[in-house]
C-alpha atoms as a PDB file:
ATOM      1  CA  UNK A   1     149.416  -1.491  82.985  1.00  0.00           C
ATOM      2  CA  UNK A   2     150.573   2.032  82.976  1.00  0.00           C
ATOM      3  CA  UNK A   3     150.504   4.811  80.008  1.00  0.00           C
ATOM      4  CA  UNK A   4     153.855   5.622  78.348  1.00  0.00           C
ATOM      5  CA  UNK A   5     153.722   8.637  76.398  1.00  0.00           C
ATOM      6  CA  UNK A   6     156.973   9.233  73.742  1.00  0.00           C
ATOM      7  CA  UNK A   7     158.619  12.352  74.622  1.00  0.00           C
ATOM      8  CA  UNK A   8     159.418  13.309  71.182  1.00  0.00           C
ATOM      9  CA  UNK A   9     162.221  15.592  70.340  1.00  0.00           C
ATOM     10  CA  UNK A  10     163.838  16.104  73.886  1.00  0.00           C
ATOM     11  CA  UNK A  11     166.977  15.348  74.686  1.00  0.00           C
ATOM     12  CA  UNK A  12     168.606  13.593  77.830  1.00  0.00           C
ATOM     13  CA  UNK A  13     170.171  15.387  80.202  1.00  0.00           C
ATOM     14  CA  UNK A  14     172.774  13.053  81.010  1.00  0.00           C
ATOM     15  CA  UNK A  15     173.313  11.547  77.930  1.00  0.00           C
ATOM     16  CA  UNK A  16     172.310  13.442  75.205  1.00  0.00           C
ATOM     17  CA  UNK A  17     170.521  10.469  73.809  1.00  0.00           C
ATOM     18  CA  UNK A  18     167.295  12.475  72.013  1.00  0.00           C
ATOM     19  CA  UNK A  19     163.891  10.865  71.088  1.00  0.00           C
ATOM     20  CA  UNK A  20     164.413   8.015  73.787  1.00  0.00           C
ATOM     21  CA  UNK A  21     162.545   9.964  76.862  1.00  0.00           C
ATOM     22  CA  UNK A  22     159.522   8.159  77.783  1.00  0.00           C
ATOM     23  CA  UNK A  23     157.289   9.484  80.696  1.00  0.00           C
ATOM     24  CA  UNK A  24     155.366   6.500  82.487  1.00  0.00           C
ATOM     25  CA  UNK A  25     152.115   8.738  84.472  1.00  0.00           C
ATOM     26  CA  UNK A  26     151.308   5.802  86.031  1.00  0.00           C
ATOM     27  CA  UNK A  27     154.719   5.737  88.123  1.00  0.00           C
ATOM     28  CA  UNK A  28     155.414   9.498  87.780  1.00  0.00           C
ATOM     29  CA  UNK A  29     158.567   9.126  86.023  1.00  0.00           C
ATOM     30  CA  UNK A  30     160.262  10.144  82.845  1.00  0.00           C
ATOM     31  CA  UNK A  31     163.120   7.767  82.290  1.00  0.00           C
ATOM     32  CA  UNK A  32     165.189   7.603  79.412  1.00  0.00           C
ATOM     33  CA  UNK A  33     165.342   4.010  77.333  1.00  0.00           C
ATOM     34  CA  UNK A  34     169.567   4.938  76.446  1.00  0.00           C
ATOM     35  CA  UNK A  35     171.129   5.535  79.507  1.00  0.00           C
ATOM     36  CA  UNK A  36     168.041   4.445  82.263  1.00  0.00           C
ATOM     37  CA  UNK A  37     168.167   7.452  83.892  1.00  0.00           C
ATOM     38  CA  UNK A  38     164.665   8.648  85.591  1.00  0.00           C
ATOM     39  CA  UNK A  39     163.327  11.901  86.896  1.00  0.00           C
ATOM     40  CA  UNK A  40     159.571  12.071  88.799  1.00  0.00           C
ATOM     41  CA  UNK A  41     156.933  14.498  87.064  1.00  0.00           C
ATOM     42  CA  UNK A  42     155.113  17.150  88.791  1.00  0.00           C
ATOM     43  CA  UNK A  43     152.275  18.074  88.309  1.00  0.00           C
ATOM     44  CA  UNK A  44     151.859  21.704  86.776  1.00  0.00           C
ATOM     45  CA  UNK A  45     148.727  22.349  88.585  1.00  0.00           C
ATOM     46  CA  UNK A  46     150.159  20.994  91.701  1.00  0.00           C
ATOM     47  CA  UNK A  47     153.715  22.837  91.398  1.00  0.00           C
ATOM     48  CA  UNK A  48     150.944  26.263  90.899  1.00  0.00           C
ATOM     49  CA  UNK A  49     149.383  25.866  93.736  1.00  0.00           C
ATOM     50  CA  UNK A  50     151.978  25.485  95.549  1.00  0.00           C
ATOM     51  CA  UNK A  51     153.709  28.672  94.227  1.00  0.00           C
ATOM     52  CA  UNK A  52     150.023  30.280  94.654  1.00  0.00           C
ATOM     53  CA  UNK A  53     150.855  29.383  98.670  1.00  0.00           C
ATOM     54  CA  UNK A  54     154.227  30.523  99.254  1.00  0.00           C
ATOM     55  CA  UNK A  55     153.222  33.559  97.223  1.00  0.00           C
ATOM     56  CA  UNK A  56     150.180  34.306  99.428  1.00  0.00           C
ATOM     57  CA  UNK A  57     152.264  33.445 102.925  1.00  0.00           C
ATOM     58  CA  UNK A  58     155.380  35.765 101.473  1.00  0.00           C
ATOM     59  CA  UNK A  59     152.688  38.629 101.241  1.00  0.00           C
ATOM     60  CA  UNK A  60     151.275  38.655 104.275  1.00  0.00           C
ATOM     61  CA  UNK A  61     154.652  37.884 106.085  1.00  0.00           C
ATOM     62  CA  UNK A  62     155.571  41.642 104.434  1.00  0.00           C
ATOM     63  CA  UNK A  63     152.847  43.308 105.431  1.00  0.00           C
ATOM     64  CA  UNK A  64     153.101  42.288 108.855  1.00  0.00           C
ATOM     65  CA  UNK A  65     156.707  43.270 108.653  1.00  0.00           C
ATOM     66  CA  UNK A  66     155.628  46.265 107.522  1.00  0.00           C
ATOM     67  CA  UNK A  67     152.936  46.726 110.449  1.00  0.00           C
ATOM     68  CA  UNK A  68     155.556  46.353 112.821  1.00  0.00           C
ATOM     69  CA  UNK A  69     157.703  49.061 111.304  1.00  0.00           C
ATOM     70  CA  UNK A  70     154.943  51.744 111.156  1.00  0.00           C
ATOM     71  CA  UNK A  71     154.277  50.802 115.026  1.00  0.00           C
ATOM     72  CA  UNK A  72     157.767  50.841 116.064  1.00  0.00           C
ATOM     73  CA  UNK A  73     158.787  54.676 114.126  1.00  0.00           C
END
């Protein structure tokens, strides 16, 4: 058995249909009960970290770029 939440007051995207999202966390889907459409969840903490990484990486990629520039003048 998995938890289905009712995504109150949201509208679907493809249909327009509002107050028939339902987002099912044990699948990792919101699908809406209209049309049948589905989209997968991500986790906010997950999607973060993630940006947290590419961030950090993008960072240090310019500094090294601008290493190289102070060695090469």
């Amino acid at each position: 058995m998995t938890l289905h939440e009712h995504l109150s007051g949201l509208r679907c995207v493809v249909c327009g249909a509002r107050d028939h999202l339902w987002a099912d966390h044990g699948r990792g889907i919101v699908e809406c009960r209209e049309c049948g459409q589905s989209a997968l969840l991500m986790d906010a903490e997950i999607t973060a970290a993630s940006d947290d990484d590419q961030s950090g990486k993008r960072q240090s990629d310019d500094q090294g770029r601008g290493a190289r520039r102070r060695e090469s003048v």
